[in-house]
N, C-alpha and C. Protein backbone atom coordinates (compact mmCIF):
# COMPACT_ATOMS: atom_id res chain seq x y z
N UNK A 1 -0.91 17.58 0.36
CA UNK A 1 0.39 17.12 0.85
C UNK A 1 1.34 16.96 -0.33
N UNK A 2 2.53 17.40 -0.07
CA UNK A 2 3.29 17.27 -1.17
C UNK A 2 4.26 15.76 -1.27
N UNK A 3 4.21 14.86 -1.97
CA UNK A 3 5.48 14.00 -2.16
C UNK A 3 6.31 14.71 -2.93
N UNK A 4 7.52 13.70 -2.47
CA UNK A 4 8.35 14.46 -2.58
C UNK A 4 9.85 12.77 -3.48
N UNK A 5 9.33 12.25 -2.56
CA UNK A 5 10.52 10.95 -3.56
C UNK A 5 9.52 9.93 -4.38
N UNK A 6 10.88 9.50 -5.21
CA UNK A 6 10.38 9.14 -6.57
C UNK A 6 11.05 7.90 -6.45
N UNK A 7 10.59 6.98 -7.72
CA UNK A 7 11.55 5.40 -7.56
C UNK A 7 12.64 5.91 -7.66
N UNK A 8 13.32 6.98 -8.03
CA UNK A 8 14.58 6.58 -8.20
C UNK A 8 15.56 6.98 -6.43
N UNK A 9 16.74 7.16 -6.59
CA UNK A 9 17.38 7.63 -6.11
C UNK A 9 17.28 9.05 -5.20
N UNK A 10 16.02 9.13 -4.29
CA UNK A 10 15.65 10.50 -4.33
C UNK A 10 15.60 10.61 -2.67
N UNK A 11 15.77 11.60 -1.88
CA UNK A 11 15.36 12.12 -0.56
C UNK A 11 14.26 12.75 -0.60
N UNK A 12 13.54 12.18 0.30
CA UNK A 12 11.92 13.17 1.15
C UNK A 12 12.39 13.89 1.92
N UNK A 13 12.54 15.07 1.60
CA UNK A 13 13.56 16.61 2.41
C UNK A 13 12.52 17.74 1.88
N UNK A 14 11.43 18.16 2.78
CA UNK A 14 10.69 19.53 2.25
C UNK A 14 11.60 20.40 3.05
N UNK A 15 11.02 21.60 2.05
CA UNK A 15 11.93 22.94 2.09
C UNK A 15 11.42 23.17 3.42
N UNK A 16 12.41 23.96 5.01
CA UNK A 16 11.81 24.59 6.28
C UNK A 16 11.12 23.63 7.09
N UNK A 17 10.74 22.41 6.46
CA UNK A 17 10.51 20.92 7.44
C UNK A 17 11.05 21.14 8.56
N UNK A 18 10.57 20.53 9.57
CA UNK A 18 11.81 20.39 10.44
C UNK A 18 10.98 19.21 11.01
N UNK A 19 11.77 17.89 11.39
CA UNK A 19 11.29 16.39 11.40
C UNK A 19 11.92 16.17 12.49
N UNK A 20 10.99 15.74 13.35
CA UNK A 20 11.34 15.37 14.84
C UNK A 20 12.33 14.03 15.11
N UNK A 21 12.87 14.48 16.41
CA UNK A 21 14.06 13.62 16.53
C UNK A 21 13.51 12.13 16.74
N UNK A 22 13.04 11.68 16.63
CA UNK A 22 12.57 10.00 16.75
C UNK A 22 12.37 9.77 15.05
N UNK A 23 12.63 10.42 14.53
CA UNK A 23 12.40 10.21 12.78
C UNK A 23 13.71 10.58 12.05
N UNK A 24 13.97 9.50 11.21
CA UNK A 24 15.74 9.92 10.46
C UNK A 24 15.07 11.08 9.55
N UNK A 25 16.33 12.07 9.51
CA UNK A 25 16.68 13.49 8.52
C UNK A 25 16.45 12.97 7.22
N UNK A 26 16.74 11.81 6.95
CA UNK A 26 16.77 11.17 5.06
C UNK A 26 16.12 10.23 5.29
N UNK A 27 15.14 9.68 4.63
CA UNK A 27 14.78 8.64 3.52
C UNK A 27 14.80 8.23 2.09
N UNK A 28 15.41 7.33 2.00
CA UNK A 28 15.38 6.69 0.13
C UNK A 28 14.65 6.13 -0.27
N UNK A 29 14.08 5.97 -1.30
CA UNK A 29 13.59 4.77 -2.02
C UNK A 29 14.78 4.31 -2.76
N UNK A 30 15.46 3.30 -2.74
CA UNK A 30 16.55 2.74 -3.11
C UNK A 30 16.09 1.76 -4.62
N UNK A 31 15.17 1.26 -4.07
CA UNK A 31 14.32 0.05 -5.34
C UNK A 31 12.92 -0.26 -5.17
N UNK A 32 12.29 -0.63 -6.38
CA UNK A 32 11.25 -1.19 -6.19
C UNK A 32 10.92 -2.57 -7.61
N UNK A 33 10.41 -3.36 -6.76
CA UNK A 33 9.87 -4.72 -7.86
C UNK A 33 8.48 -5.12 -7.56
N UNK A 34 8.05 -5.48 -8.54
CA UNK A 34 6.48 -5.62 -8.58
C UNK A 34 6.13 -6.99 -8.87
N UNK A 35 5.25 -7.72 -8.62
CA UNK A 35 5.29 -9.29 -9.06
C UNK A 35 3.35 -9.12 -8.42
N UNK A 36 2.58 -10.08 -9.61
CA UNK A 36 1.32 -10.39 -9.24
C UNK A 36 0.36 -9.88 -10.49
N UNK A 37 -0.84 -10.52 -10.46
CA UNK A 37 -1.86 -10.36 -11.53
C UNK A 37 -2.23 -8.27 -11.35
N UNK A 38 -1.85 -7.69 -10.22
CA UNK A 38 -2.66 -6.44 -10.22
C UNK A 38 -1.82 -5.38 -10.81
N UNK A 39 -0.32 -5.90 -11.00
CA UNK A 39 0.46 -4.61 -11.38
C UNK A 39 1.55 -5.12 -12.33
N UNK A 40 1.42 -4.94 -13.45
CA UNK A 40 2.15 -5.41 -14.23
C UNK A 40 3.29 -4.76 -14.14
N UNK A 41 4.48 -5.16 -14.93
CA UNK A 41 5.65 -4.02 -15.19
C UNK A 41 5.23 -2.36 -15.42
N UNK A 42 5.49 -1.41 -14.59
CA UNK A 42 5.20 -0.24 -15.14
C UNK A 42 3.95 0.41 -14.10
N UNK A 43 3.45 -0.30 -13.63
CA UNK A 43 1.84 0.41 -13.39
C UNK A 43 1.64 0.36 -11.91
N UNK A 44 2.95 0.80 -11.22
CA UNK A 44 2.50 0.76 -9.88
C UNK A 44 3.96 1.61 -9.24
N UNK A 45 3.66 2.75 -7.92
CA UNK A 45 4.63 4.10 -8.05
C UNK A 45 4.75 3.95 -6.46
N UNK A 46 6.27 4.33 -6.16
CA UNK A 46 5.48 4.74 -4.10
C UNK A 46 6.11 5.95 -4.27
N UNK A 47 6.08 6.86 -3.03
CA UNK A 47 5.92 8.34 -3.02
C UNK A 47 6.56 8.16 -1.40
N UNK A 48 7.06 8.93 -1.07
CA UNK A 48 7.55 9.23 0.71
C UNK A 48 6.94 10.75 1.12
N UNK A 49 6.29 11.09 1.80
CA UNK A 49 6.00 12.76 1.90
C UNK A 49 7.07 13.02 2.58
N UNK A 50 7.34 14.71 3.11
CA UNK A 50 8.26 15.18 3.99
C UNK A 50 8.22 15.10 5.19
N UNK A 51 7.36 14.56 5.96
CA UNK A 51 7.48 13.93 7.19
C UNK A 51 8.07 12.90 7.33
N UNK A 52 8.09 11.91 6.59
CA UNK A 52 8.68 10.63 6.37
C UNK A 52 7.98 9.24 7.17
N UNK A 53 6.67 9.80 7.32
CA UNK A 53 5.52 9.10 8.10
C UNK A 53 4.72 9.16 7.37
N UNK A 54 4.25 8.81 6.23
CA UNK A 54 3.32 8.74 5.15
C UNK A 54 4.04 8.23 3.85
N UNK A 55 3.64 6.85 3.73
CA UNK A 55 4.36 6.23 2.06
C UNK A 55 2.37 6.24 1.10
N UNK A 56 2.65 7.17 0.20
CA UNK A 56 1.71 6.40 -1.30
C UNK A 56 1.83 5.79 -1.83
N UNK A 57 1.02 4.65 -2.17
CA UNK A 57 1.60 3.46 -2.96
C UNK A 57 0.85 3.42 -3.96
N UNK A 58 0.66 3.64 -5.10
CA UNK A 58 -0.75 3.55 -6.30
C UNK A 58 -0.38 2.32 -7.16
N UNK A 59 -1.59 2.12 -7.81
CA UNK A 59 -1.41 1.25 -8.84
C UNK A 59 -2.48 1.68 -10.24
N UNK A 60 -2.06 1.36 -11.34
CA UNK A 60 -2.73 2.20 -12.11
C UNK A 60 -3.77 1.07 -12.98
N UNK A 61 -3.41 -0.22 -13.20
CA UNK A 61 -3.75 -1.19 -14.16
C UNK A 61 -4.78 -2.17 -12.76
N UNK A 62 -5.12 -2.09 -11.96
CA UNK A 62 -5.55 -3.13 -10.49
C UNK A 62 -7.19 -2.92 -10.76
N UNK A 63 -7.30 -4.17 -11.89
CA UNK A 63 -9.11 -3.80 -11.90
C UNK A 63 -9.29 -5.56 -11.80
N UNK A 64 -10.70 -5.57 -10.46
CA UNK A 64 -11.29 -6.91 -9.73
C UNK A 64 -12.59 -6.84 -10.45
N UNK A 65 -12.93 -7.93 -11.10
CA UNK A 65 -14.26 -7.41 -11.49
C UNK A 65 -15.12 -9.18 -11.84
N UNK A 66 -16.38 -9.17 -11.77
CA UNK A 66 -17.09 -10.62 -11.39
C UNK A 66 -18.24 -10.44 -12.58
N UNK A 67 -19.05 -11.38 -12.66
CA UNK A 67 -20.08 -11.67 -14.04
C UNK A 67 -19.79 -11.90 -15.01
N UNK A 68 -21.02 -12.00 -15.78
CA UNK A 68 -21.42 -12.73 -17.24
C UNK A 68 -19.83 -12.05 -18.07
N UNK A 69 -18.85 -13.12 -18.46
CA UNK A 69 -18.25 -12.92 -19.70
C UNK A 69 -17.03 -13.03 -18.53
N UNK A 70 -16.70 -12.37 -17.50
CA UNK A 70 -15.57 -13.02 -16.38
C UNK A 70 -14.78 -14.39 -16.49
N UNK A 71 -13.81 -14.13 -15.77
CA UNK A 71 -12.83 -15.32 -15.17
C UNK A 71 -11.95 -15.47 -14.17
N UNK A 72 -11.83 -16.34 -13.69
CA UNK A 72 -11.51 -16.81 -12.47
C UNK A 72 -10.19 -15.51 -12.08
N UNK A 73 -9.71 -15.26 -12.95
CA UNK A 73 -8.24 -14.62 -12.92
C UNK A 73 -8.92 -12.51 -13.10
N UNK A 74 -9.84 -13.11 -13.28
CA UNK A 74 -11.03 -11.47 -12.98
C UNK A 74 -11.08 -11.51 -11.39
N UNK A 75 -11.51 -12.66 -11.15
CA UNK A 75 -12.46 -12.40 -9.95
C UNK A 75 -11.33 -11.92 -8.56
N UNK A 76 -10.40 -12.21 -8.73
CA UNK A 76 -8.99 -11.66 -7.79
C UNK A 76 -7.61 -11.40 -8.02
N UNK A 77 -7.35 -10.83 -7.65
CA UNK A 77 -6.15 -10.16 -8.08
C UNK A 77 -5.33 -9.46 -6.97
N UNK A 78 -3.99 -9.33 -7.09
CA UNK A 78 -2.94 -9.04 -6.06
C UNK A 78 -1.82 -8.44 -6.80
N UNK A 79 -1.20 -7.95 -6.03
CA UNK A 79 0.23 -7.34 -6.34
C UNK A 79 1.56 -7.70 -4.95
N UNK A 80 2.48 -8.05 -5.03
CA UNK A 80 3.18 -8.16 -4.27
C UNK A 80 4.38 -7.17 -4.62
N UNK A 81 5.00 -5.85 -3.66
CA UNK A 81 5.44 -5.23 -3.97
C UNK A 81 6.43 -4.72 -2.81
N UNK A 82 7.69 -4.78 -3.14
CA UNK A 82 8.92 -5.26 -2.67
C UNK A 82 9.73 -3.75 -2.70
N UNK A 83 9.68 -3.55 -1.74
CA UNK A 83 10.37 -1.37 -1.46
C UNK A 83 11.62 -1.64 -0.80
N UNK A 84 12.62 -1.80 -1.12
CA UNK A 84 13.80 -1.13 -0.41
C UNK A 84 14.06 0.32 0.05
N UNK A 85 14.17 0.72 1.19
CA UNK A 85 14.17 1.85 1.91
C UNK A 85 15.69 1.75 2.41
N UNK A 86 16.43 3.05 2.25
CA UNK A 86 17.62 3.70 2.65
C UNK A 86 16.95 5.06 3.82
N UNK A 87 17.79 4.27 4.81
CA UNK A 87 17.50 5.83 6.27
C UNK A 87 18.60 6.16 7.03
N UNK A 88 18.55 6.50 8.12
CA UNK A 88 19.85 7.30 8.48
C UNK A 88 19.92 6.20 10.03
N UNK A 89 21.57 5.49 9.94
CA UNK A 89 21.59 4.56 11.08
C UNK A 89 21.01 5.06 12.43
N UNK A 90 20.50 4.02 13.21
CA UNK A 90 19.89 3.98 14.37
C UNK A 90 18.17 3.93 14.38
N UNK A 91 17.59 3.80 13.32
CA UNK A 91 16.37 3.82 13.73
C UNK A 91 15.88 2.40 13.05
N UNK A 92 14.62 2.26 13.26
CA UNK A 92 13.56 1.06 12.67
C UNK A 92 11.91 1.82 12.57
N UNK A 93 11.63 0.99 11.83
CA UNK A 93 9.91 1.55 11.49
C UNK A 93 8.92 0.18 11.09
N UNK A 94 7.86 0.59 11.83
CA UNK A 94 6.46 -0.27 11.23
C UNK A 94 5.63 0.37 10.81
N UNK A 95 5.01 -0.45 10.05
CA UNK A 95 3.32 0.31 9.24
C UNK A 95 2.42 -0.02 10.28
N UNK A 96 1.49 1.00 10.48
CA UNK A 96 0.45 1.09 11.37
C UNK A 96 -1.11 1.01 10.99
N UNK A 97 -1.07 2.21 9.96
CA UNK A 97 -2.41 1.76 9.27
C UNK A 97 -2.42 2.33 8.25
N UNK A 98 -3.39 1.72 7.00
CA UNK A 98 -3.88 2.24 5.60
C UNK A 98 -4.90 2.50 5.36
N UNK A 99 -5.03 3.41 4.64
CA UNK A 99 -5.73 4.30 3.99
C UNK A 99 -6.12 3.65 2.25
N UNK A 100 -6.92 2.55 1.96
CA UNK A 100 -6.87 2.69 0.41
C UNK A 100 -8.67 3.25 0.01
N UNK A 101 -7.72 3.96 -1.40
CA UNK A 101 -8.83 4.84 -2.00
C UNK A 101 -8.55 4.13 -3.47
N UNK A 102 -10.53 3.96 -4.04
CA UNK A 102 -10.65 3.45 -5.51
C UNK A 102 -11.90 3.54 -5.90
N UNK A 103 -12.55 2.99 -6.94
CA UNK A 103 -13.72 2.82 -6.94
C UNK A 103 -14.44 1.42 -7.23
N UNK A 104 -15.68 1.52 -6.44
CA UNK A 104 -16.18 0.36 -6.63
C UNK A 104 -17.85 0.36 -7.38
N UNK A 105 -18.16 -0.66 -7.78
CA UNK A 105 -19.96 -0.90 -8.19
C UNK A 105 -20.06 -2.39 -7.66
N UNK A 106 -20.39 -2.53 -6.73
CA UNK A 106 -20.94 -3.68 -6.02
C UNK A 106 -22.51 -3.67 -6.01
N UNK A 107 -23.32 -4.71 -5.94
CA UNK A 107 -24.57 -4.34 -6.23
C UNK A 107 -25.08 -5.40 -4.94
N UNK A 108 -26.53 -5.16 -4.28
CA UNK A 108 -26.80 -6.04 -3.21
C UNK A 108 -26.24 -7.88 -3.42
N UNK A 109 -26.08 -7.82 -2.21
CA UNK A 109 -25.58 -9.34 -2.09
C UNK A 109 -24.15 -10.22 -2.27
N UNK A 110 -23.50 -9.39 -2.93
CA UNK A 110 -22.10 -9.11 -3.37
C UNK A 110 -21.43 -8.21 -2.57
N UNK A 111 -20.08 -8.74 -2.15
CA UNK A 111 -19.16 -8.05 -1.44
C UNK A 111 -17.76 -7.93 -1.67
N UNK A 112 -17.14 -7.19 -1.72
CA UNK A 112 -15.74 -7.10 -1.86
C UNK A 112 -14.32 -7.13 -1.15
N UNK A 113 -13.64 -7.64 -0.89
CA UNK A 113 -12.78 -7.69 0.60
C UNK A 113 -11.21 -7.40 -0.33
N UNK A 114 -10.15 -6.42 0.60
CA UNK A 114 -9.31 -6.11 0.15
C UNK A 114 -8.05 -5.80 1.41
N UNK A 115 -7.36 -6.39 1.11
CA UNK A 115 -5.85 -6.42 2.34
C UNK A 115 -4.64 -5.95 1.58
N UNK A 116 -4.19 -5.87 2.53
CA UNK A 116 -2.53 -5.36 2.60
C UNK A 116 -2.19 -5.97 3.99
N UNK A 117 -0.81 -6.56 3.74
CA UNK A 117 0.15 -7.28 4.20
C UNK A 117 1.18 -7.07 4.14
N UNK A 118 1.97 -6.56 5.29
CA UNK A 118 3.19 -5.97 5.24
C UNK A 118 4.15 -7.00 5.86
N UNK A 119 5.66 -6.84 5.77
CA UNK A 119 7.15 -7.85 6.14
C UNK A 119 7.89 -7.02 5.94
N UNK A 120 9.01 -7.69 6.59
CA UNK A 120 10.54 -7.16 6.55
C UNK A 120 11.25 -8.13 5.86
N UNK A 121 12.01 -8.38 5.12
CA UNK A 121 12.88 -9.42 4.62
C UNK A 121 14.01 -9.68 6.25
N UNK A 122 14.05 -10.85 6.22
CA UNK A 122 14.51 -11.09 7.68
C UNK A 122 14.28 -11.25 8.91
N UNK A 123 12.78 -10.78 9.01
CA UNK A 123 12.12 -10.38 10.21
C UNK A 123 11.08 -11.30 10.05
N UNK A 124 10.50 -12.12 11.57
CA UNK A 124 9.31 -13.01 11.63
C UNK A 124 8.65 -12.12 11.62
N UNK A 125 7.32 -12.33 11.69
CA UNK A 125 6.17 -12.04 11.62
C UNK A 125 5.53 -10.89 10.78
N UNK A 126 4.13 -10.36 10.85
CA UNK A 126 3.88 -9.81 9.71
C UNK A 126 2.87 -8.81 10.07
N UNK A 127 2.59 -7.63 9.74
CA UNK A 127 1.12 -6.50 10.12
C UNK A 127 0.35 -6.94 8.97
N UNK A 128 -0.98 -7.03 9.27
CA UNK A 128 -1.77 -7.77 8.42
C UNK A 128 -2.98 -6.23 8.35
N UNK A 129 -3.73 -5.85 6.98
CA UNK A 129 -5.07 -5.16 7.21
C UNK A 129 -5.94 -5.83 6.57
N UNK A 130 -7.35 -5.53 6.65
CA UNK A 130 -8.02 -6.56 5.84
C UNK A 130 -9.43 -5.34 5.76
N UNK A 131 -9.90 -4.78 4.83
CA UNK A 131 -11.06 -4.03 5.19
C UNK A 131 -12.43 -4.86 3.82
N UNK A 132 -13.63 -4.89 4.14
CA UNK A 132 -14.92 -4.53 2.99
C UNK A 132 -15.66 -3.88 3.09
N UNK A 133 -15.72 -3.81 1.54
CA UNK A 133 -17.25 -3.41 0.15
C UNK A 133 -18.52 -4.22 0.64
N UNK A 134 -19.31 -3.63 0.75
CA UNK A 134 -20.38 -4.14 0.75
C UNK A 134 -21.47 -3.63 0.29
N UNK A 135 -22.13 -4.55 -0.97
CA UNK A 135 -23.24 -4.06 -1.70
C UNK A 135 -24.60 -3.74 -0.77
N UNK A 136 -25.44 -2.64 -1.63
CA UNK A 136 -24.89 -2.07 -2.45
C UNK A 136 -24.36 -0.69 -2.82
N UNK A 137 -23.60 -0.14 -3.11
CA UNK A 137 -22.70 0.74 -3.44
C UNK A 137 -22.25 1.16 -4.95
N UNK A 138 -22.13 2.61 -5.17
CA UNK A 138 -21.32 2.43 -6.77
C UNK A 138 -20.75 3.61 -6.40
N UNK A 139 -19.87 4.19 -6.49
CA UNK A 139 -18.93 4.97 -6.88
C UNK A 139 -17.61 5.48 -5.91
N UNK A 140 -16.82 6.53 -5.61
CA UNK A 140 -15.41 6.09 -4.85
C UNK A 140 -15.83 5.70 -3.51
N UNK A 141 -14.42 5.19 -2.92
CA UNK A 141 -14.35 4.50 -1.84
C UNK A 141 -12.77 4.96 -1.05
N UNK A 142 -13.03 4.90 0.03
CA UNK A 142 -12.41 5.23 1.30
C UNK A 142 -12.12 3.98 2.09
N UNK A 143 -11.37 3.21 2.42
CA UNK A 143 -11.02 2.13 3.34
C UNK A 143 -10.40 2.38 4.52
N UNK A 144 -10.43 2.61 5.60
CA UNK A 144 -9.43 2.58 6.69
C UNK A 144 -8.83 1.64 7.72
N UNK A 145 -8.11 0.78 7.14
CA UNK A 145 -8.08 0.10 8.81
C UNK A 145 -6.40 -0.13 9.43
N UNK A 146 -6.24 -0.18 10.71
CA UNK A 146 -5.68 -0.11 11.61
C UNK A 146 -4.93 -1.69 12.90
N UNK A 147 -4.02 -1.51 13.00
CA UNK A 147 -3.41 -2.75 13.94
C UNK A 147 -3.19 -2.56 14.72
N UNK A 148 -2.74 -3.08 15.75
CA UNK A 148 -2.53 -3.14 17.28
C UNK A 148 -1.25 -4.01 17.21
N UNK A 149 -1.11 -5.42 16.32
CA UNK A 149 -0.26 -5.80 16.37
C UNK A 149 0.90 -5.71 15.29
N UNK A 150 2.02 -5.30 15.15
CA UNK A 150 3.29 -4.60 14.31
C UNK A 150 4.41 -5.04 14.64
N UNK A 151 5.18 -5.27 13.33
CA UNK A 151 6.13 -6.04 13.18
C UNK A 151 7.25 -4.78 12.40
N UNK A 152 8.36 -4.81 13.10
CA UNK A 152 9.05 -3.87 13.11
C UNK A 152 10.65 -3.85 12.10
N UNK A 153 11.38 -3.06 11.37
CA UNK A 153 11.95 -3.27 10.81
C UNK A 153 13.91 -3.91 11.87
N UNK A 154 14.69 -4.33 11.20
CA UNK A 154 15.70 -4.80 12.11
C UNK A 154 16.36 -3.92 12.70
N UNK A 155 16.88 -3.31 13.71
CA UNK A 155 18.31 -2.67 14.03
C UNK A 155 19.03 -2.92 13.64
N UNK A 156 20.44 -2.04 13.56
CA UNK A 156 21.89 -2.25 12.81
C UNK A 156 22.13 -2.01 11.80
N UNK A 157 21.23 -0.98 10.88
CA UNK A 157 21.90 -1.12 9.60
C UNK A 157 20.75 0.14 8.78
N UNK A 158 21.15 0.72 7.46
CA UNK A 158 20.86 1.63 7.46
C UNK A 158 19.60 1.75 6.23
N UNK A 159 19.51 0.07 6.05
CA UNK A 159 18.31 -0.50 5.02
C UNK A 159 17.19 -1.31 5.37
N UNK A 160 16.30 -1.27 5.17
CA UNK A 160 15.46 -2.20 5.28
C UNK A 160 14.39 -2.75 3.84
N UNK A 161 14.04 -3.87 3.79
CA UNK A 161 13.54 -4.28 2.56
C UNK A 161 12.28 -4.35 3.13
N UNK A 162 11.23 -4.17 2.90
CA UNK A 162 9.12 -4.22 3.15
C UNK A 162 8.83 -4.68 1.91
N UNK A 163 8.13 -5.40 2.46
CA UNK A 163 7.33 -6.53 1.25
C UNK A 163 5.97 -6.52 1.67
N UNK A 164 4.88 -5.56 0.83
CA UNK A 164 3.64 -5.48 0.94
C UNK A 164 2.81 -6.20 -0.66
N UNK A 165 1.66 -7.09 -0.03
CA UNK A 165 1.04 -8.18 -0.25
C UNK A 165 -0.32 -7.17 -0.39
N UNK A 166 -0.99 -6.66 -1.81
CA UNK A 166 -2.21 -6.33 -1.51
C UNK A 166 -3.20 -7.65 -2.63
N UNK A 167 -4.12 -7.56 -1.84
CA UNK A 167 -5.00 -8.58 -2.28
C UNK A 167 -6.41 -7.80 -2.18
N UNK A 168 -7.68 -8.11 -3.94
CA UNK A 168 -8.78 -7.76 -3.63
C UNK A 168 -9.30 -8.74 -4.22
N UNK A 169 -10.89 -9.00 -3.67
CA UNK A 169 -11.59 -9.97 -4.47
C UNK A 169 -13.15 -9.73 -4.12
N UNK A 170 -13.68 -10.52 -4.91
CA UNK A 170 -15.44 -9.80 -4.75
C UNK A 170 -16.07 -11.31 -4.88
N UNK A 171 -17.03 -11.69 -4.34
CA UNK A 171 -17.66 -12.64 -3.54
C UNK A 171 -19.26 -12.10 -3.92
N UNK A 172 -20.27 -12.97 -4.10
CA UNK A 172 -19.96 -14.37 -5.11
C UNK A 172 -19.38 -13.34 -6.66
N UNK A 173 -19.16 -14.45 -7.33
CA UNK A 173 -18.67 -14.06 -8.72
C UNK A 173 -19.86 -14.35 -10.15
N UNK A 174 -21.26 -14.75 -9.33
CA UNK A 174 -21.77 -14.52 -10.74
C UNK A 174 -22.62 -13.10 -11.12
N UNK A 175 -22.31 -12.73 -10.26
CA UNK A 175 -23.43 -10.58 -10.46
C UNK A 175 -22.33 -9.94 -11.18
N UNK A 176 -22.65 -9.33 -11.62
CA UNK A 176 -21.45 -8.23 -12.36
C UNK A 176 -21.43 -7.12 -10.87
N UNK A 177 -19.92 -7.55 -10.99
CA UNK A 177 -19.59 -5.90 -10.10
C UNK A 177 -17.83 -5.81 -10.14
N UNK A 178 -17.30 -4.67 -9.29
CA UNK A 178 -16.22 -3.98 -10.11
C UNK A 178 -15.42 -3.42 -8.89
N UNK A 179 -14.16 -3.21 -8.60
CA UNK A 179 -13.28 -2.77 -8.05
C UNK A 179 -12.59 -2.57 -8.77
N UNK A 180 -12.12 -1.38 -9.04
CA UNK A 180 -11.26 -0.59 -9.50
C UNK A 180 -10.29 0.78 -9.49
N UNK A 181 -9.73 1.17 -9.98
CA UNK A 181 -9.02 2.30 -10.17
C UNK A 181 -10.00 3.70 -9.93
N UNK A 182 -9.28 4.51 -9.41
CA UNK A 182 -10.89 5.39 -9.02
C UNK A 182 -10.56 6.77 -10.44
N UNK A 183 -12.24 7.07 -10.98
CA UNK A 183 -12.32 7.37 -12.27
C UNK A 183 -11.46 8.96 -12.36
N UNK A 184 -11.79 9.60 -11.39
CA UNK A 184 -10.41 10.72 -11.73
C UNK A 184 -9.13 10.55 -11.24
N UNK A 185 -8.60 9.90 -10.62
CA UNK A 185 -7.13 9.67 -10.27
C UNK A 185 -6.91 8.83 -11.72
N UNK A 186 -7.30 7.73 -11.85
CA UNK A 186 -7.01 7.02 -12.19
C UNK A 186 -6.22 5.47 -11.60
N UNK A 187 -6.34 5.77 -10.42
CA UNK A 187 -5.14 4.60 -9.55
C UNK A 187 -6.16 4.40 -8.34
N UNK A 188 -5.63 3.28 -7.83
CA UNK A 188 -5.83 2.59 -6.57
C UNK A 188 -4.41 3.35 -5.83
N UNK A 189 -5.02 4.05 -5.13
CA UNK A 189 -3.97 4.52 -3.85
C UNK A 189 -4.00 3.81 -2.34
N UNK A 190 -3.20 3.58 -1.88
CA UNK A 190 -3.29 2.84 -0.47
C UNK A 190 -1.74 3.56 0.16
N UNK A 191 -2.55 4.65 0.98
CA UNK A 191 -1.22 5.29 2.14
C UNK A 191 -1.09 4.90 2.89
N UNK A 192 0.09 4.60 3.30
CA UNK A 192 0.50 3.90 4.25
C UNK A 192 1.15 4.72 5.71
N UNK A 193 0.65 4.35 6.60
CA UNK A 193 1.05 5.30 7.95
C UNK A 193 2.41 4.44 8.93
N UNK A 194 3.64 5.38 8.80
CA UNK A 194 5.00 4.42 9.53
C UNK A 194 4.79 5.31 10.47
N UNK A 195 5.60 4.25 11.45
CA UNK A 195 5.63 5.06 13.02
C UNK A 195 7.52 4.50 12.68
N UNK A 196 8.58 5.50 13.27
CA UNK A 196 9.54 5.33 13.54
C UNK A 196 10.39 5.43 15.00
N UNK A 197 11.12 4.71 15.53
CA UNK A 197 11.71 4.57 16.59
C UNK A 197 13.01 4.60 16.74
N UNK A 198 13.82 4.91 17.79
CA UNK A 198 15.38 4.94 17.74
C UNK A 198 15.54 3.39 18.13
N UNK A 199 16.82 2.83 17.77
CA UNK A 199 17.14 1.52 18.27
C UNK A 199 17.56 1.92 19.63
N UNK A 200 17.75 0.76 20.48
CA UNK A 200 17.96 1.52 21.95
C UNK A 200 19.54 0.44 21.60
């Protein structure tokens, strides 16, 4: 799949696309801010494909890890990460489900649990995912999970702000084991699946 927008100023427009009418012609990434122990300044990217129903979100620095020589500020870790999106008036969108890919070494008895938490700035309520690791296991990983219940961006206007909350942590913390960045990407990826709608 090709992405296609970048942090900056960019449209998800593939060449001969043609994007069905319940989905805006443009999307932006307008901004992005990062705040939390998993992504420092610098080390975390989103991507829009040309459908405009698929966001990548990576992180490059997001390592969870437990045992001898550890600390508390090892054992979990999060990123809170704040996307302003520019689209074309009349529509709204929710996240439906994610996809995160990384690697792990969990060893029996030890488990790992990892969410994403999505918002609208303005908007109650929230799509929550929550998937686990479970020892024992060592090498990449595939997560999938899915909602029923979705919280949708506002009508009226041609922006919306999403504020996604990822959180991982590994349980108990005295075995050595590891969540991390997966060894040939290099990143924790978590795609994100939007469904879009016309305002009525």
């Amino acid at each position: 799949m090709r992405f296609l927008a970048t942090l900056g100023l960019c449209t998800a427009v593939a060449a001969g696309l043609i994007v069905p009418q319940n989905v805006p012609q443009t999307v932006r990434v307008l901004g992005v801010s990062l705040l939390g122990s998993g992504c420092p300044a610098g080390s975390a990217d989103v991507q829009i494909d040309g459908t405009k129903t698929l966001m990548e979100v990576t992180f490059s620095s997001y390592i969870v890890q437990t045992g001898p020589g550890t600390m508390a500020a090892d054992w979990r870790k999060n990123c809170k990460l704040t996307l302003n999106l520019g689209f074309d008036e009349g529509f709204q969108f929710a996240t439906m489900a994610t996809d995160m890919t990384g690697f792990a070494q969990i060893p029996a008895g030890s488990h790992g649990t990892c969410s994403n938490t999505f918002d609208f700035t303005g908007v109650q309520g929230q799509t929550a995912f929550s998937t686990r690791l479970d020892g024992a296991r060592e090498g990449p990983f595939t997560l999938h999970s899915d909602t029923d219940a979705t919280s949708w961006s506002q009508c009226g206007g041609t922006t919306a702000i999403m504020n996604m909350n990822t959180q991982c942590n590994i349980s108990p913390t005295q075995q050595q084991a590891l969540i991390a960045v997966d060894r040939i990407s290099g990143k924790i990826t978590v795609n994100v699946s939007v469904a879009w709608r016309r305002c009525n």
